[in-house]
PDB file of N, CA and C in Angstrom:
ATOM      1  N   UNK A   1     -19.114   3.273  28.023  1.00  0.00           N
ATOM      2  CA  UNK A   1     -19.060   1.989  27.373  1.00  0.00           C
ATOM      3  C   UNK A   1     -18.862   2.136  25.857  1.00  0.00           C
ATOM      4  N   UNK A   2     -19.769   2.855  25.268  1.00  0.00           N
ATOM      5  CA  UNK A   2     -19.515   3.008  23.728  1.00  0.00           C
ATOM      6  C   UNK A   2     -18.220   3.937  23.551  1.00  0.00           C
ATOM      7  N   UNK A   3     -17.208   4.501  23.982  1.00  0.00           N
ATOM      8  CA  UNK A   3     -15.948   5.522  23.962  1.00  0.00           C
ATOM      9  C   UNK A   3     -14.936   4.077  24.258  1.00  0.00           C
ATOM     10  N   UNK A   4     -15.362   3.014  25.258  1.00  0.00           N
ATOM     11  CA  UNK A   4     -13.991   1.779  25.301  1.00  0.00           C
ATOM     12  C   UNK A   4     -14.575   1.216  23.749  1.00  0.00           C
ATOM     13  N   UNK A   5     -15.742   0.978  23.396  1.00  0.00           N
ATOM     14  CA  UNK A   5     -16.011   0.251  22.137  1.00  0.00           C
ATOM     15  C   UNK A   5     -15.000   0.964  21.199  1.00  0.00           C
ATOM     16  N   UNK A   6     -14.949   2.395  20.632  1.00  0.00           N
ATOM     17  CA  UNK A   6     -14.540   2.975  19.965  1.00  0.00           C
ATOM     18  C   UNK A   6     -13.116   3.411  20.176  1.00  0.00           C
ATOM     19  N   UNK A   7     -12.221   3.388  21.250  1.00  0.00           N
ATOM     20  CA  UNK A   7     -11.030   3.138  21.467  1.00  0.00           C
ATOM     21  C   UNK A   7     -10.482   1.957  20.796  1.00  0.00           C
ATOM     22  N   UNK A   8     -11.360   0.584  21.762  1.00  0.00           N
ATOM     23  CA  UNK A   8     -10.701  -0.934  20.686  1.00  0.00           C
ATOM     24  C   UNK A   8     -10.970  -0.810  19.498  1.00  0.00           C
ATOM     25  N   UNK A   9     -11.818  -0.276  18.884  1.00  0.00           N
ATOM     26  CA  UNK A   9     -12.369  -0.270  17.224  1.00  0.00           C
ATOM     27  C   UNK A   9     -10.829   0.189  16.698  1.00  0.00           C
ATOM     28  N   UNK A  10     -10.532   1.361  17.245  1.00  0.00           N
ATOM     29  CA  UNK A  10      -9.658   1.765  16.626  1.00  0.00           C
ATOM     30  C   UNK A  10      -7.993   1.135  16.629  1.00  0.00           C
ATOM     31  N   UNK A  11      -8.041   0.656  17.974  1.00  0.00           N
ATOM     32  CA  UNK A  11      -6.611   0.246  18.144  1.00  0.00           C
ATOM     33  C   UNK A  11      -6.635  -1.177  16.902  1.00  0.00           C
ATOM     34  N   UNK A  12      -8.035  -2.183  16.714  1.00  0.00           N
ATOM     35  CA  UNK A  12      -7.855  -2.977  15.959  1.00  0.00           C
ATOM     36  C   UNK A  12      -7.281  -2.508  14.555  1.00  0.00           C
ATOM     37  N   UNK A  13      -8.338  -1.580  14.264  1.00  0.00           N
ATOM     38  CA  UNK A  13      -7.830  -0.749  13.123  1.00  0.00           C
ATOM     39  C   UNK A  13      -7.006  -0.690  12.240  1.00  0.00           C
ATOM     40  N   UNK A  14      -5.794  -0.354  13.297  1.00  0.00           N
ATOM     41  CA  UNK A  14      -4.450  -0.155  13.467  1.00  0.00           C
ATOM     42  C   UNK A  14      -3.579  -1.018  12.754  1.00  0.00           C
ATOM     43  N   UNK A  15      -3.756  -1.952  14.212  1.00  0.00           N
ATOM     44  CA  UNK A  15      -3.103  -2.970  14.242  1.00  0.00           C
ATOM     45  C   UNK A  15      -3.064  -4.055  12.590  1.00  0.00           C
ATOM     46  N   UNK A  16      -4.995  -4.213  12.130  1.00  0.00           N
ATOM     47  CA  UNK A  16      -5.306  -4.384  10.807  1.00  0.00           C
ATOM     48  C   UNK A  16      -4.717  -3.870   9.955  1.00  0.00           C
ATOM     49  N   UNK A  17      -4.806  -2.738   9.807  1.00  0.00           N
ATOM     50  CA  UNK A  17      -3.669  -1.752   8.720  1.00  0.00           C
ATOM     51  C   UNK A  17      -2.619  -1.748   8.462  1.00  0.00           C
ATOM     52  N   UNK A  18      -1.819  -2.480  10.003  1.00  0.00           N
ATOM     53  CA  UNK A  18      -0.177  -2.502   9.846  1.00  0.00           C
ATOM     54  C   UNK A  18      -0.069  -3.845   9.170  1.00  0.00           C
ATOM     55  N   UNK A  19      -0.576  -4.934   9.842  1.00  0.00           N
ATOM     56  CA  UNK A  19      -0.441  -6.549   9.123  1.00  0.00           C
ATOM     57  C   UNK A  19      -0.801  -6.453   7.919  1.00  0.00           C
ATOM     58  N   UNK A  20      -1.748  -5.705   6.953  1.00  0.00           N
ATOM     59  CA  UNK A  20      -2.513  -5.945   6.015  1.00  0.00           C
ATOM     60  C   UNK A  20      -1.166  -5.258   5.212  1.00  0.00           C
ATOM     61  N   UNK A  21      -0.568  -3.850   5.430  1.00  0.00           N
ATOM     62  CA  UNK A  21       0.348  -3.280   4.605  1.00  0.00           C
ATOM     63  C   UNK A  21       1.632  -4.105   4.447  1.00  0.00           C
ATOM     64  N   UNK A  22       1.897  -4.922   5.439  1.00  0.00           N
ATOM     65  CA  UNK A  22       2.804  -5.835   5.395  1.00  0.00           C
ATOM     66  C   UNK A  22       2.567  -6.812   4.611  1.00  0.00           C
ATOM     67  N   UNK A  23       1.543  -7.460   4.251  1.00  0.00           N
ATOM     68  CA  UNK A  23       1.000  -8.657   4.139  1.00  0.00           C
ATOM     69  C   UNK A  23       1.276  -7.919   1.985  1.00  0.00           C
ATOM     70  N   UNK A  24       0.365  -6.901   2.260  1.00  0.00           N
ATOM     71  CA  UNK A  24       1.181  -5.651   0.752  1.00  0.00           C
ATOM     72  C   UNK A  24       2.138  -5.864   0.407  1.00  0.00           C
ATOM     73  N   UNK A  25       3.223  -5.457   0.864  1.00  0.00           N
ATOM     74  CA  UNK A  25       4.365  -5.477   0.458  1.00  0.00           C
ATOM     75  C   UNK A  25       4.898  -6.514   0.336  1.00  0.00           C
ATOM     76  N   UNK A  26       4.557  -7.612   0.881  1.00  0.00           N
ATOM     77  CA  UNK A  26       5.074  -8.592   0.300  1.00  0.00           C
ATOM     78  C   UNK A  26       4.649  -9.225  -0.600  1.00  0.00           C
ATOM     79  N   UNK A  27       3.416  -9.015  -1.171  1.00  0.00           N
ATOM     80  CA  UNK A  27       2.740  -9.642  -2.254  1.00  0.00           C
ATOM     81  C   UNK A  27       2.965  -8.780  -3.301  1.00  0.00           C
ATOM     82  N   UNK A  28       3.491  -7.929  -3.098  1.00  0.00           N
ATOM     83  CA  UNK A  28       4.189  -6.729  -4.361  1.00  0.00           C
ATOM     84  C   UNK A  28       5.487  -6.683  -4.400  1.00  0.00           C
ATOM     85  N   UNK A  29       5.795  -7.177  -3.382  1.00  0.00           N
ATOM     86  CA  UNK A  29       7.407  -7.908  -4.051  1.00  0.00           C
ATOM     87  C   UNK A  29       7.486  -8.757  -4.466  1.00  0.00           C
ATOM     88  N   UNK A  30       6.345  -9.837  -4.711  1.00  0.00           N
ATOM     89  CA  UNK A  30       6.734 -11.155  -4.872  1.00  0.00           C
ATOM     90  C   UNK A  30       6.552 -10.806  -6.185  1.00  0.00           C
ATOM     91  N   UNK A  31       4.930 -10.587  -6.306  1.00  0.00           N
ATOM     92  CA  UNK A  31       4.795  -9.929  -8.013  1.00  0.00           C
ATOM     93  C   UNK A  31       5.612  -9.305  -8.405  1.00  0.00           C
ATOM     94  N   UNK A  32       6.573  -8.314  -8.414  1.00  0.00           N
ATOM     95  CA  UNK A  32       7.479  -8.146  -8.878  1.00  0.00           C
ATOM     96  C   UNK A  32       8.647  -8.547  -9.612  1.00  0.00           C
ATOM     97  N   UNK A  33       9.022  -9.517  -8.442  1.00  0.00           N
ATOM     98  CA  UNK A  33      10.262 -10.237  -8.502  1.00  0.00           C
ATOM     99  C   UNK A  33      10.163 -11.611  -9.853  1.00  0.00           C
ATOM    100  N   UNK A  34       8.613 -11.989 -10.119  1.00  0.00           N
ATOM    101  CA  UNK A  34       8.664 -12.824 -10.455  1.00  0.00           C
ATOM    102  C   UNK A  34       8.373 -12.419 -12.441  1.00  0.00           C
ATOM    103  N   UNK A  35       8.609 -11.178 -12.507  1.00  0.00           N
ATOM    104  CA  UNK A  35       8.272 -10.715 -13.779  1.00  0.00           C
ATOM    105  C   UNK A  35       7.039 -11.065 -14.474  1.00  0.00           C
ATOM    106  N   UNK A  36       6.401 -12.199 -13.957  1.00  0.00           N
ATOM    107  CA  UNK A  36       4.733 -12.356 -14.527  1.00  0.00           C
ATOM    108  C   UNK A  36       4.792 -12.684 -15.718  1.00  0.00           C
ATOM    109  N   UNK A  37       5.561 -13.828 -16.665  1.00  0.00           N
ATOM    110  CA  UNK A  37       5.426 -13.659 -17.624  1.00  0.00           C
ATOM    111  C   UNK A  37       4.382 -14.607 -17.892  1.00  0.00           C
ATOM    112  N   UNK A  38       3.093 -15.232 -16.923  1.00  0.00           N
ATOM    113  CA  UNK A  38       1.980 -15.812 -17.326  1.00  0.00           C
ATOM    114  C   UNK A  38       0.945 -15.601 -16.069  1.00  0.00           C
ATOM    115  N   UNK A  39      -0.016 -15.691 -16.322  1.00  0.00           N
ATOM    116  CA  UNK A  39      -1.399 -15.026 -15.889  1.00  0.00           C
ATOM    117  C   UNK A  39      -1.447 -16.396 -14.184  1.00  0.00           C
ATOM    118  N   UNK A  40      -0.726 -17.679 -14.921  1.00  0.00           N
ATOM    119  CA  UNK A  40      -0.755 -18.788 -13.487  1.00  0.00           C
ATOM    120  C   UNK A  40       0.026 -18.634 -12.450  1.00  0.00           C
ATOM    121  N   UNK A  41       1.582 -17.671 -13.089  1.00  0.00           N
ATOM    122  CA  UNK A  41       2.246 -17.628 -12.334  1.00  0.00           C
ATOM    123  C   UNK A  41       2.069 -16.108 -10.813  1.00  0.00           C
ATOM    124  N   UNK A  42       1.197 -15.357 -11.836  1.00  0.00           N
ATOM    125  CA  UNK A  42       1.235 -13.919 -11.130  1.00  0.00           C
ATOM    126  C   UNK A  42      -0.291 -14.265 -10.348  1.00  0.00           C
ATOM    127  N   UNK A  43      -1.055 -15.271 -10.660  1.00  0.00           N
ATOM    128  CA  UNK A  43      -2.981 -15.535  -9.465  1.00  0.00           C
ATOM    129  C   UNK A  43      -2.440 -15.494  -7.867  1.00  0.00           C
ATOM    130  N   UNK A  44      -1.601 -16.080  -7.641  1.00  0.00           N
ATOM    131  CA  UNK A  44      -1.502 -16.032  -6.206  1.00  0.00           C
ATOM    132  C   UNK A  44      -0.637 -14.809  -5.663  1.00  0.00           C
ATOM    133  N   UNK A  45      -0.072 -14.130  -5.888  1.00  0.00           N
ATOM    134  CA  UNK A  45       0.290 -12.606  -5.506  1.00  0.00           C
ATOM    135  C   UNK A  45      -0.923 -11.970  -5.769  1.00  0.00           C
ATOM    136  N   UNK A  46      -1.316 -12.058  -6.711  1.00  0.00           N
ATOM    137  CA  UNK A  46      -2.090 -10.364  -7.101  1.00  0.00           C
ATOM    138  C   UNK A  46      -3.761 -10.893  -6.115  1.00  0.00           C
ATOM    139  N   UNK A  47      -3.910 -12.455  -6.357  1.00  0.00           N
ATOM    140  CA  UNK A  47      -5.210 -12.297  -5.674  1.00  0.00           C
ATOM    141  C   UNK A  47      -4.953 -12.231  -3.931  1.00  0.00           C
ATOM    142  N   UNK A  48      -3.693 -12.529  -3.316  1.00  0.00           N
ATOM    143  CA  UNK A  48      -3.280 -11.641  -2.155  1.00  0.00           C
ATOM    144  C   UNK A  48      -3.336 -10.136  -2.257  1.00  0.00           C
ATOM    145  N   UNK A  49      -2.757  -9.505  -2.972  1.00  0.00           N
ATOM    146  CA  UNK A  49      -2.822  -8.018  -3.277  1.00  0.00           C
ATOM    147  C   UNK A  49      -4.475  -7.779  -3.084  1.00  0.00           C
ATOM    148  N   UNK A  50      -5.300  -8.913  -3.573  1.00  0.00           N
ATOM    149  CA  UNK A  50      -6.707  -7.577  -3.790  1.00  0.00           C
ATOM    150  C   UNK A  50      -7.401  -7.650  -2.267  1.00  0.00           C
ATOM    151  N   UNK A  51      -7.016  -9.423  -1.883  1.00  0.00           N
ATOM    152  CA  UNK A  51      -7.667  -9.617  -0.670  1.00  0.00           C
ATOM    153  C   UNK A  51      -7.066  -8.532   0.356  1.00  0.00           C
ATOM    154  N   UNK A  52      -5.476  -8.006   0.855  1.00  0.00           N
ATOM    155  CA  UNK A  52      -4.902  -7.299   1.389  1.00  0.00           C
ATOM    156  C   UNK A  52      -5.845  -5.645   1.078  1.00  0.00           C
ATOM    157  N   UNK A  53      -5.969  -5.776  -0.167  1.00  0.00           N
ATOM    158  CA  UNK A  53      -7.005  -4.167  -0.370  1.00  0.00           C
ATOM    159  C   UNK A  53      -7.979  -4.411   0.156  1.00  0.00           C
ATOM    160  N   UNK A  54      -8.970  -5.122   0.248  1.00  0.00           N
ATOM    161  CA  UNK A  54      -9.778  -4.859   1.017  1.00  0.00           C
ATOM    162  C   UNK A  54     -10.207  -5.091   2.445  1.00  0.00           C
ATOM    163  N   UNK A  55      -8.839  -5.929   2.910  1.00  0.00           N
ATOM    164  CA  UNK A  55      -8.564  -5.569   4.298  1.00  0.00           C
ATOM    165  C   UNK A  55      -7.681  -4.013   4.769  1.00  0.00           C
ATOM    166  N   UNK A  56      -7.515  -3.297   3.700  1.00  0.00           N
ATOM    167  CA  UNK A  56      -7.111  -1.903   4.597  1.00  0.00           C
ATOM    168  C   UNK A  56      -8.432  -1.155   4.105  1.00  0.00           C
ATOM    169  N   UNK A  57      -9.186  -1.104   3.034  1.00  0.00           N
ATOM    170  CA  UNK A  57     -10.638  -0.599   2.774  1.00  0.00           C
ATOM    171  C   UNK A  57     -11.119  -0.706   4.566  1.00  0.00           C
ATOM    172  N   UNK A  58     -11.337  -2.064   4.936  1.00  0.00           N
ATOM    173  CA  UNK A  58     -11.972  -2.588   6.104  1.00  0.00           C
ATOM    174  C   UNK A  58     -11.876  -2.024   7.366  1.00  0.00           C
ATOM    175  N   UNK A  59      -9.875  -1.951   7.339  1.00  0.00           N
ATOM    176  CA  UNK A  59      -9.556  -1.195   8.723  1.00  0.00           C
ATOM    177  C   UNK A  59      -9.787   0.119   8.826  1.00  0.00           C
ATOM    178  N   UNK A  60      -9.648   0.767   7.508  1.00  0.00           N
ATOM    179  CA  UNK A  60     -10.337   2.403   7.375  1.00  0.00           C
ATOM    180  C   UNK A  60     -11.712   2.323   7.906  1.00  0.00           C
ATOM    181  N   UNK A  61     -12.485   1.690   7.124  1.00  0.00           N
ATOM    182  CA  UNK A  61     -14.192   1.448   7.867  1.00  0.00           C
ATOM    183  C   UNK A  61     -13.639   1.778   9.501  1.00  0.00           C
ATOM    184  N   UNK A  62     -12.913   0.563   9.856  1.00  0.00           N
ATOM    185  CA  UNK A  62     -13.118   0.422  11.441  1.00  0.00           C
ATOM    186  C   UNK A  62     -12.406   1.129  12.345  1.00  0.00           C
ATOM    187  N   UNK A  63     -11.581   2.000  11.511  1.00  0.00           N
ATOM    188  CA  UNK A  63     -10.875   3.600  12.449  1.00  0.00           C
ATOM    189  C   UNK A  63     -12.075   4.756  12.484  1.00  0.00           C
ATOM    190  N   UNK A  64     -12.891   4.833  11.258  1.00  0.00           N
ATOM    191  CA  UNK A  64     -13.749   5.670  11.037  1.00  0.00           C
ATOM    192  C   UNK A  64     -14.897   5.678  12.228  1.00  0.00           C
ATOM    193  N   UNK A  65     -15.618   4.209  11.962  1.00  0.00           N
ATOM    194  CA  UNK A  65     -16.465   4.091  13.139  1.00  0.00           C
ATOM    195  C   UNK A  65     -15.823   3.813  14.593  1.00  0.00           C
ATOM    196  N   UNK A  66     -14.969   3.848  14.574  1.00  0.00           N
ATOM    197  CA  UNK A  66     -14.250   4.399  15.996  1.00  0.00           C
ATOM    198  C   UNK A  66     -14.173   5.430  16.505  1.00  0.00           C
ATOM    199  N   UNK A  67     -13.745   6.612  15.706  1.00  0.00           N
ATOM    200  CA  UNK A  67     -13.496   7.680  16.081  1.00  0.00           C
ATOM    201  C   UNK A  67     -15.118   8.347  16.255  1.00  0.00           C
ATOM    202  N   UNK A  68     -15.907   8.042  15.375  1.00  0.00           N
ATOM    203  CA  UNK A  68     -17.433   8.001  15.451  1.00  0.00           C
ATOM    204  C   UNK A  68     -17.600   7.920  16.957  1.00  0.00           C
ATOM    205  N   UNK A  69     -17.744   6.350  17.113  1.00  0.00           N
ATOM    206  CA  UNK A  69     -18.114   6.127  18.574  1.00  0.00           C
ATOM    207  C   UNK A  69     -17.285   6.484  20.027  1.00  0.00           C
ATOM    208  N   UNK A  70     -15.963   7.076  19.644  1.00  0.00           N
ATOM    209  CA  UNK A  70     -15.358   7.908  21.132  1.00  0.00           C
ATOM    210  C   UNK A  70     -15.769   9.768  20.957  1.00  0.00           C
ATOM    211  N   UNK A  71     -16.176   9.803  19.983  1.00  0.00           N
ATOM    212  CA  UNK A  71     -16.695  11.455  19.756  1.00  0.00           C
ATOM    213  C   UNK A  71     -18.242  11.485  20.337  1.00  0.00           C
ATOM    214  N   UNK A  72     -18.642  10.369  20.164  1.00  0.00           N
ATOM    215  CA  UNK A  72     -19.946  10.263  20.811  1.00  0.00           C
ATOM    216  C   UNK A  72     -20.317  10.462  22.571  1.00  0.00           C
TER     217      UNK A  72
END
């Protein structure tokens, strides 16, 4: 039971990591594209950018305690 817990932990993980890097790149293209020449125009990219960081911080957590709980 705790090795299927830690299988799904991980496949979420994953799956988290891939949407979240996507969800990245596009909020770093947008910032980009838009040269930032004021602090109103660049709040909604970059505060996507930080929320996106700490959804791959998160999915790392939840590959970690995955692999934790199928080694167990």
């Amino acid at each position: 039971m705790v090795r299927a817990l830690g299988y799904i932990l991980f496949i979420l993980a994953v799956l988290l990591g891939v949407v979240a890097g996507f969800v990245m790149y596009a909020a770093f293209s947008d910032w980009r594209s838009r040269g930032c020449p004021g602090a109103e125009q660049c709040s909604d990219a970059t505060s996507v950018m930080v929320l996106t960081g700490c959804a791959l911080i998160a999915s790392l957590v939840m590959a970690f305690a995955g692999m934790v709980f199928v080694r167990r």
